[in-house]
Protein backbone atom coordinates (compact mmCIF):
# COMPACT_ATOMS: atom_id res chain seq x y z
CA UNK A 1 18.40 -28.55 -10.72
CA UNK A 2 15.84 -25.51 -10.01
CA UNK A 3 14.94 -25.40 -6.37
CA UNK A 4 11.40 -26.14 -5.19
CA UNK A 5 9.11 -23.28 -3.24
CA UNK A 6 6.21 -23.42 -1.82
CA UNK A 7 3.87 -20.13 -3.81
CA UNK A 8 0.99 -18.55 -1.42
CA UNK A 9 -1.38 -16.41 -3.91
CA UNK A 10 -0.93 -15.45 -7.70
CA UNK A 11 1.12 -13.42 -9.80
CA UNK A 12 0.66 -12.37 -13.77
CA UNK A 13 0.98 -14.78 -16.52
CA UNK A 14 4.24 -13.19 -17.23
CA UNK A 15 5.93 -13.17 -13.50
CA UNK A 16 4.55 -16.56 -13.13
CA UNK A 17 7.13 -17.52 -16.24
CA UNK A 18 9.38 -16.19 -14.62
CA UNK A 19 9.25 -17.39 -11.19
CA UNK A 20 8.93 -20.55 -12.64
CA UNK A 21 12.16 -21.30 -14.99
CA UNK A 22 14.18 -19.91 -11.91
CA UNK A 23 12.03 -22.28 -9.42
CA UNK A 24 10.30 -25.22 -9.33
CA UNK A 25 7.12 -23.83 -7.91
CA UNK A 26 3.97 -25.34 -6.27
CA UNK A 27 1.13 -23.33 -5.30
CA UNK A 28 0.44 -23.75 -1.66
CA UNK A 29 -2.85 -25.72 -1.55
CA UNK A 30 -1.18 -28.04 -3.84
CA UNK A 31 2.08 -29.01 -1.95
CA UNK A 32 1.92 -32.58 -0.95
CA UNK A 33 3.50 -33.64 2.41
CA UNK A 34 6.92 -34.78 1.04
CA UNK A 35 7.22 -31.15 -0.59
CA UNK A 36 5.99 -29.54 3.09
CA UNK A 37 8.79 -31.66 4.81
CA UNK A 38 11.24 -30.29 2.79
CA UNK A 39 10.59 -27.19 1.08
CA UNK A 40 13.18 -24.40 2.26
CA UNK A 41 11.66 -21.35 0.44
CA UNK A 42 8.19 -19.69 -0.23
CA UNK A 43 6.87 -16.67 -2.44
CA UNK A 44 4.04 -14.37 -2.15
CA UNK A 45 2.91 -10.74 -2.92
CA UNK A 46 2.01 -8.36 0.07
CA UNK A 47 -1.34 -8.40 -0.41
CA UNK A 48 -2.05 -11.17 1.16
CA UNK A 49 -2.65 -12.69 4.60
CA UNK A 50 -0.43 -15.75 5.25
CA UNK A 51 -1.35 -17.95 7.23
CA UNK A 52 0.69 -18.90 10.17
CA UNK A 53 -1.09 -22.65 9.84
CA UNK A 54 0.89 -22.96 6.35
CA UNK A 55 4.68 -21.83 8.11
CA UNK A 56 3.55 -24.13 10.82
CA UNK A 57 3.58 -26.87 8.62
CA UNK A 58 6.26 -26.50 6.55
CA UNK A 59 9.21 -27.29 9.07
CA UNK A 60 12.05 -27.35 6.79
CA UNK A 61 11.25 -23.47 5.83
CA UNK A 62 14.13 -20.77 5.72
CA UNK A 63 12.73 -17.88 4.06
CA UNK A 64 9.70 -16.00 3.09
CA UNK A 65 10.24 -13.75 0.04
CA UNK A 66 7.11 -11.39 -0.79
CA UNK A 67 6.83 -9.03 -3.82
CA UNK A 68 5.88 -5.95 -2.32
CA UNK A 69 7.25 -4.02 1.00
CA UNK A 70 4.28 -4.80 3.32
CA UNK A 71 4.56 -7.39 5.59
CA UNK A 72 1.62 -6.64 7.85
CA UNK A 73 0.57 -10.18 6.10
CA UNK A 74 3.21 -12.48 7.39
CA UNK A 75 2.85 -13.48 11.02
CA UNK A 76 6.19 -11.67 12.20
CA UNK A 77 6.72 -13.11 15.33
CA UNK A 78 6.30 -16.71 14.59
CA UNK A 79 8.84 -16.37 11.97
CA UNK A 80 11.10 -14.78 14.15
CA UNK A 81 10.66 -17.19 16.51
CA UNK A 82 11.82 -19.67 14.45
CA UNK A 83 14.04 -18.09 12.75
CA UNK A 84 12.65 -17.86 9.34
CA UNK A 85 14.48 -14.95 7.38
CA UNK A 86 11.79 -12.66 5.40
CA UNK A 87 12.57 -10.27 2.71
CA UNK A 88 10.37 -7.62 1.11
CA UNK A 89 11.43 -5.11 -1.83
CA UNK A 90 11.87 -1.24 -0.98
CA UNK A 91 13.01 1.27 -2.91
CA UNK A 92 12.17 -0.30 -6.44
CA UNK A 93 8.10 0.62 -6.53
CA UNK A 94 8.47 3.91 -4.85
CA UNK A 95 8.25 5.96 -7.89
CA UNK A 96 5.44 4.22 -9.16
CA UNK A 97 3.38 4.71 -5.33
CA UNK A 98 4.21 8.60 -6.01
CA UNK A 99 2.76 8.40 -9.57
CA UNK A 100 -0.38 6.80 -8.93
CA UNK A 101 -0.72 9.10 -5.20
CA UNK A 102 0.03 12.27 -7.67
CA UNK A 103 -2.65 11.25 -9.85
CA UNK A 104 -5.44 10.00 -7.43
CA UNK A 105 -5.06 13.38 -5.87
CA UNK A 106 -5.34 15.21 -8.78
CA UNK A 107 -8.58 12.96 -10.08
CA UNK A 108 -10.24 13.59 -6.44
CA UNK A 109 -9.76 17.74 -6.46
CA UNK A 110 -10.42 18.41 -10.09
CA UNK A 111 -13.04 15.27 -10.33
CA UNK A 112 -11.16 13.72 -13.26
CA UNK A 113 -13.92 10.59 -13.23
CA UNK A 114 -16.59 12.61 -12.24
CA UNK A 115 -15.93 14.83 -15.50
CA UNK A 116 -15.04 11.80 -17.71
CA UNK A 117 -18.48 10.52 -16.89
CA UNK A 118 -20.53 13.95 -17.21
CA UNK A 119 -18.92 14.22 -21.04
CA UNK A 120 -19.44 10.16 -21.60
CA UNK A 121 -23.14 10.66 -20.91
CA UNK A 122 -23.75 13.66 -22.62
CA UNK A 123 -24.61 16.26 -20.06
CA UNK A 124 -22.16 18.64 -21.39
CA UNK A 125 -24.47 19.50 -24.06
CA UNK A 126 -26.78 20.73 -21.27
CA UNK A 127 -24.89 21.86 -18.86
CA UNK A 128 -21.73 23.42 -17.45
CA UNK A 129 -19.74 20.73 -14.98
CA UNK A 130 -19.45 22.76 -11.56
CA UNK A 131 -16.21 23.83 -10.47
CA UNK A 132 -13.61 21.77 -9.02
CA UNK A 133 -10.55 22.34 -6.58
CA UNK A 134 -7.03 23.26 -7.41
CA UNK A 135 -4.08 21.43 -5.71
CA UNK A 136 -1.83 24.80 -6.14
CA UNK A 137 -2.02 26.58 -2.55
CA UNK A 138 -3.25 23.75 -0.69
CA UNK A 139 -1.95 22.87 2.59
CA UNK A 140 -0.76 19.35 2.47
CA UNK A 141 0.01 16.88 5.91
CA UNK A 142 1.52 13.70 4.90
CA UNK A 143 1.55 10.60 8.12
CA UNK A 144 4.60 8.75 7.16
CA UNK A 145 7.43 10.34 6.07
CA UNK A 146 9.42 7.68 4.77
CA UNK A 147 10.37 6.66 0.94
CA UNK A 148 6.82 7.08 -0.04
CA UNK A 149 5.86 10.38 1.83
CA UNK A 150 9.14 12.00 1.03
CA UNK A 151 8.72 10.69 -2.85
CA UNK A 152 5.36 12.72 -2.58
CA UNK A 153 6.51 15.54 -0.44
CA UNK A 154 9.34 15.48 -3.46
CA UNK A 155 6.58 15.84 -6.30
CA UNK A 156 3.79 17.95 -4.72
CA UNK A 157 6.44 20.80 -4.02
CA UNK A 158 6.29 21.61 -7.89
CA UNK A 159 2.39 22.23 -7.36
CA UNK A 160 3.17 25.31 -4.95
CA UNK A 161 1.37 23.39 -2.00
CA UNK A 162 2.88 23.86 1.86
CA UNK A 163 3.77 20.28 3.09
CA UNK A 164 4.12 19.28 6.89
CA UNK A 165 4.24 15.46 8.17
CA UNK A 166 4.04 13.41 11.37
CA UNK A 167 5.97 10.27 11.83
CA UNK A 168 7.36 8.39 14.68
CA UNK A 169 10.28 10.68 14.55
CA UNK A 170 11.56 13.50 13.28
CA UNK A 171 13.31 13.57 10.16
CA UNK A 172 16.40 15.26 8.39
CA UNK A 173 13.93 17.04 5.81
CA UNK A 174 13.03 20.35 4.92
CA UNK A 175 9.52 19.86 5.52
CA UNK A 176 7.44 21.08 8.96
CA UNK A 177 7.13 18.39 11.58
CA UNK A 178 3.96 18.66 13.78
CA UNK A 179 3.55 16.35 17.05
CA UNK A 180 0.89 14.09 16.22
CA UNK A 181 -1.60 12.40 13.24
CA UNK A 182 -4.37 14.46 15.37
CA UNK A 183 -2.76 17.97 15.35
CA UNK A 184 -1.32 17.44 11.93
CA UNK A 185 -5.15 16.93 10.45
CA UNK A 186 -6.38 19.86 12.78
CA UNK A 187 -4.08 22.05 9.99
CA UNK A 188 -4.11 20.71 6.92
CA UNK A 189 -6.52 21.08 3.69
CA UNK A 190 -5.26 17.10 2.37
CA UNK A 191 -4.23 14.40 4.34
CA UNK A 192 -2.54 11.63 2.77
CA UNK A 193 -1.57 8.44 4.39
CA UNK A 194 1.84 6.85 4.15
CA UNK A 195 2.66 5.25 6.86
CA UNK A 196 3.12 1.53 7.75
CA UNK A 197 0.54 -1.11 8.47
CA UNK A 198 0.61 -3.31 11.13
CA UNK A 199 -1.54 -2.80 14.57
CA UNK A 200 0.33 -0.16 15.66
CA UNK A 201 -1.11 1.68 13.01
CA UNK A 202 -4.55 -0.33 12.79
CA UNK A 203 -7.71 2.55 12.62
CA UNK A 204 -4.88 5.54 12.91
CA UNK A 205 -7.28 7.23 10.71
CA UNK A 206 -10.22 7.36 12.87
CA UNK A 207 -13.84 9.34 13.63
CA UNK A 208 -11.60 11.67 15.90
CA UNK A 209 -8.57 12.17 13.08
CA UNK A 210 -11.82 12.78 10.58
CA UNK A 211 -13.43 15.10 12.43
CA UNK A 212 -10.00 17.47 12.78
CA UNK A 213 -9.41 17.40 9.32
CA UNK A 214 -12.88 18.71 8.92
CA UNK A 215 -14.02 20.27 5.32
CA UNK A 216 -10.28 18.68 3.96
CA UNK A 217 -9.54 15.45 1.71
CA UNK A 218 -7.82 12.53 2.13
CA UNK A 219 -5.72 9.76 0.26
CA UNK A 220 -4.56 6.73 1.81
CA UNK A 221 -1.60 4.84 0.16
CA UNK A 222 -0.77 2.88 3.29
CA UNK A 223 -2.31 0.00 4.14
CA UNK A 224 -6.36 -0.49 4.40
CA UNK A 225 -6.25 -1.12 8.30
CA UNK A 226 -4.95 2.30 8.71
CA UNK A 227 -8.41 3.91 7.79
CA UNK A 228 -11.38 2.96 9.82
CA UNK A 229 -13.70 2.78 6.78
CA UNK A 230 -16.98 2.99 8.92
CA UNK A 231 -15.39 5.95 10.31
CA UNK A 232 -14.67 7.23 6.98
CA UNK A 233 -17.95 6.35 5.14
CA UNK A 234 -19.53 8.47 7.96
CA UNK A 235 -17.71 11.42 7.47
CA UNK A 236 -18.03 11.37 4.22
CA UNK A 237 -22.07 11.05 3.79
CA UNK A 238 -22.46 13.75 6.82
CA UNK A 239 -20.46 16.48 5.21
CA UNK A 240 -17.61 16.79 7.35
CA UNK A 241 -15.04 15.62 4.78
CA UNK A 242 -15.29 16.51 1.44
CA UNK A 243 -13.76 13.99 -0.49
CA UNK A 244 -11.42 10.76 -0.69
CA UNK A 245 -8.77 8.64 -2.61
CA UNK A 246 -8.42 5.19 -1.95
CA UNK A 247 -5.89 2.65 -3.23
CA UNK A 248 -6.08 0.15 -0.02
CA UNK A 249 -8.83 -1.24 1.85
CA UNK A 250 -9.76 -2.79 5.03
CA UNK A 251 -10.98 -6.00 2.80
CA UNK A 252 -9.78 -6.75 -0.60
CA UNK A 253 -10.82 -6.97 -3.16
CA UNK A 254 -13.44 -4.28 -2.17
CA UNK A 255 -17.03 -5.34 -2.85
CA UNK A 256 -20.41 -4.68 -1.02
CA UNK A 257 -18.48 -1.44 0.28
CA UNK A 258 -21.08 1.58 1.18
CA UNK A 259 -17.76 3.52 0.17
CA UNK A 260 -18.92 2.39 -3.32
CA UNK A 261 -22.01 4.23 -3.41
CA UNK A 262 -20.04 7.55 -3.09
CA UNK A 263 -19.85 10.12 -5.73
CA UNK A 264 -17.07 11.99 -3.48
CA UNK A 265 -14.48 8.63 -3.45
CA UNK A 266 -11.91 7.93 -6.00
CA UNK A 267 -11.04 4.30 -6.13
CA UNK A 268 -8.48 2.41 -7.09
CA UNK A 269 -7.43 -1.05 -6.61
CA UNK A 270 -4.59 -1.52 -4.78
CA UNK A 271 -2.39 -0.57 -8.08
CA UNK A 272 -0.08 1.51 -6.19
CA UNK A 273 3.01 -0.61 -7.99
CA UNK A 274 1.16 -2.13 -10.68
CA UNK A 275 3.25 -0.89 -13.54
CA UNK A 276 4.73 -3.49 -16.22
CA UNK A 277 8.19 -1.95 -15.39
CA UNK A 278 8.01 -1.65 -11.83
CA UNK A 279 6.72 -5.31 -11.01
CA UNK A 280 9.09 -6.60 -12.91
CA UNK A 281 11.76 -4.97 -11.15
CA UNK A 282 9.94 -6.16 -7.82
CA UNK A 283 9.83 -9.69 -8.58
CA UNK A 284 13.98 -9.81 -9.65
CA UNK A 285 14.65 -8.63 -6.04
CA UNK A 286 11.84 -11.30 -4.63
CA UNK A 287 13.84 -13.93 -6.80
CA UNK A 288 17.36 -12.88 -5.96
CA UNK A 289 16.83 -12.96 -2.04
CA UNK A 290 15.55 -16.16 -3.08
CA UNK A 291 18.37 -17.06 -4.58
CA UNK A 292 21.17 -15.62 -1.94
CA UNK A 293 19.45 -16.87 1.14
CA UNK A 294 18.74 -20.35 -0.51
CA UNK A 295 22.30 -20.40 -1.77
CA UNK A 296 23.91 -20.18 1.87
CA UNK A 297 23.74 -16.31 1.80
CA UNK A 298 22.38 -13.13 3.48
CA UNK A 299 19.39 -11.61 1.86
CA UNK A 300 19.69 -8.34 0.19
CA UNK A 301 16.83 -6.90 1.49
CA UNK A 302 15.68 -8.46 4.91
CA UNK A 303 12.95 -7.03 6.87
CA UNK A 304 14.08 -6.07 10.06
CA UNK A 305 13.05 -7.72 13.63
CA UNK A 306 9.49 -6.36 14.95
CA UNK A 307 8.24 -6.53 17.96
């Protein structure tokens, strides 16, 4: 007999299938009481905000599984509190983060939609597309350096770029360390934004950080929260920064953004791991902590205590 879960937000047709002939699975707003009094396990993705009303009523709960490794969406605390195990998945979507950060910073310097569009509508016939920027040369500072920034520290090296990075510590790496977010943009020609979410790291990016990174770019494959976007959508309009890549955003989906009245922004939306291959591989390790933790076991991959 297929264990019940509770499921907070959606997944693909095909996951869904999944998910559902290992599980018996009922989507949140549709679990009735005897299921809430009961129900041991829950699912989501990490793109969205749980609710700590929905843990608060489910008092049988033992572990919160999300597809994805942000947790900046699960209330932490209470679940430590009560002792609620929760389990992300590192390590599988890395390489496709790194693809899609490769390729929105190549599409913001060399203007990939920005030429797509000028060839669509037929201006090439009348005129020459201006010149872009090359990546080769370029100093890059990466905030964050862990599996993501090193996976892009990793792949931008081929390009003949300089890389240096600020963290919380230093790391074992062959790469420059510099102090602080602040001094690291005061250097740097591209700034790109790995780091966690959470408040720590809420508005990191700021008018301040902006303003040092001056005539530069910058790509954000964090979390939304990390960029002030006001901030941002001011530098941008004034001059000061030249040009930006976004896969994350303060709200999502992203609508009624003055960010989307920008020529100078690359968007994309929140696709970071949205590969066929790789969210496949994301959901089996969602479904086998499941499965171990439900089962009387430890999880493979538990998040660690915060706070």
């Amino acid at each position: 007999m297929k264990k019940q879960l509770v499921q907070f937000g959606f997944f693909t047709a095909e996951l869904q299938q999944q998910i559902d002939s290992e599980f018996d699975c009922v989507k949140a707003e549709l679990a009735d009481a005897g299921l809430r009094a009961t129900v041991q396990g829950l699912i989501t993705r990490s793109n969205y905000q749980l609710p700590q009303a929905l843990l608060e009523g489910l008092p049988a709960l033992r572990v919160i599984a999300t597809s994805g490794v942000g947790f900046d969406g699960i209330p932490m605390p209470y679940a430590q509190q009560r002792g609620i195990v929760v389990t992300n998945t590192p390590g599988v979507l890395d390489a496709a983060v790194c693809e899609l950060g490769v390729g929105l910073l190549l599409s913001m310097l060399r203007e990939i939609p920005q030429s797509d569009r000028f060839v669509r509508d037929g201006a090439w016939a009348q005129s020459v597309y201006p010149l872009t920027s090359s990546l080769s040369g370029k100093r890059i500072g990466i905030i964050g350096l862990g599996r993501i920034g090193k996976g892009m520290a990793a792949r931008l090296e081929a390009f003949g770029v300089s890389l240096a990075y600020s963290g919380r510590r230093q790391e074992e790496s062959p790469y420059r360390h510099v102090a602080s977010p602040l001094a690291l943009a005061q250097e740097v020609d591209v700034l790109l934004v790995c780091c966690k979410g959470g408040e720590q790291t809420r508005h990191l990016v700021n008018a301040a950080l902006l303003e040092a990174l001056g005539k530069g770019w910058l790509v954000n494959l964090s979390r939304g929260s990390v960029v002030d976007e006001a901030a941002l959508f001011e530098a941008l309009t004034q001059g000061s920064l030249r040009g930006a890549a976004l896969d994350v955003y303060e709200q999502e989906p992203l609508v009624d953004s003055p960010l989307l009245r920008l020529k100078n922004v690359v968007f994309s939306p929140h696709a970071g791991s949205a590969t066929v291959e790789t969210r496949v591989a994301m959901l089996r390790l969602t479904l086998d902590n499941l499965h171990a933790v439900l089962g009387g076991n430890g999880a493979l991959t538990p998040v660690q205590a915060v706070g």
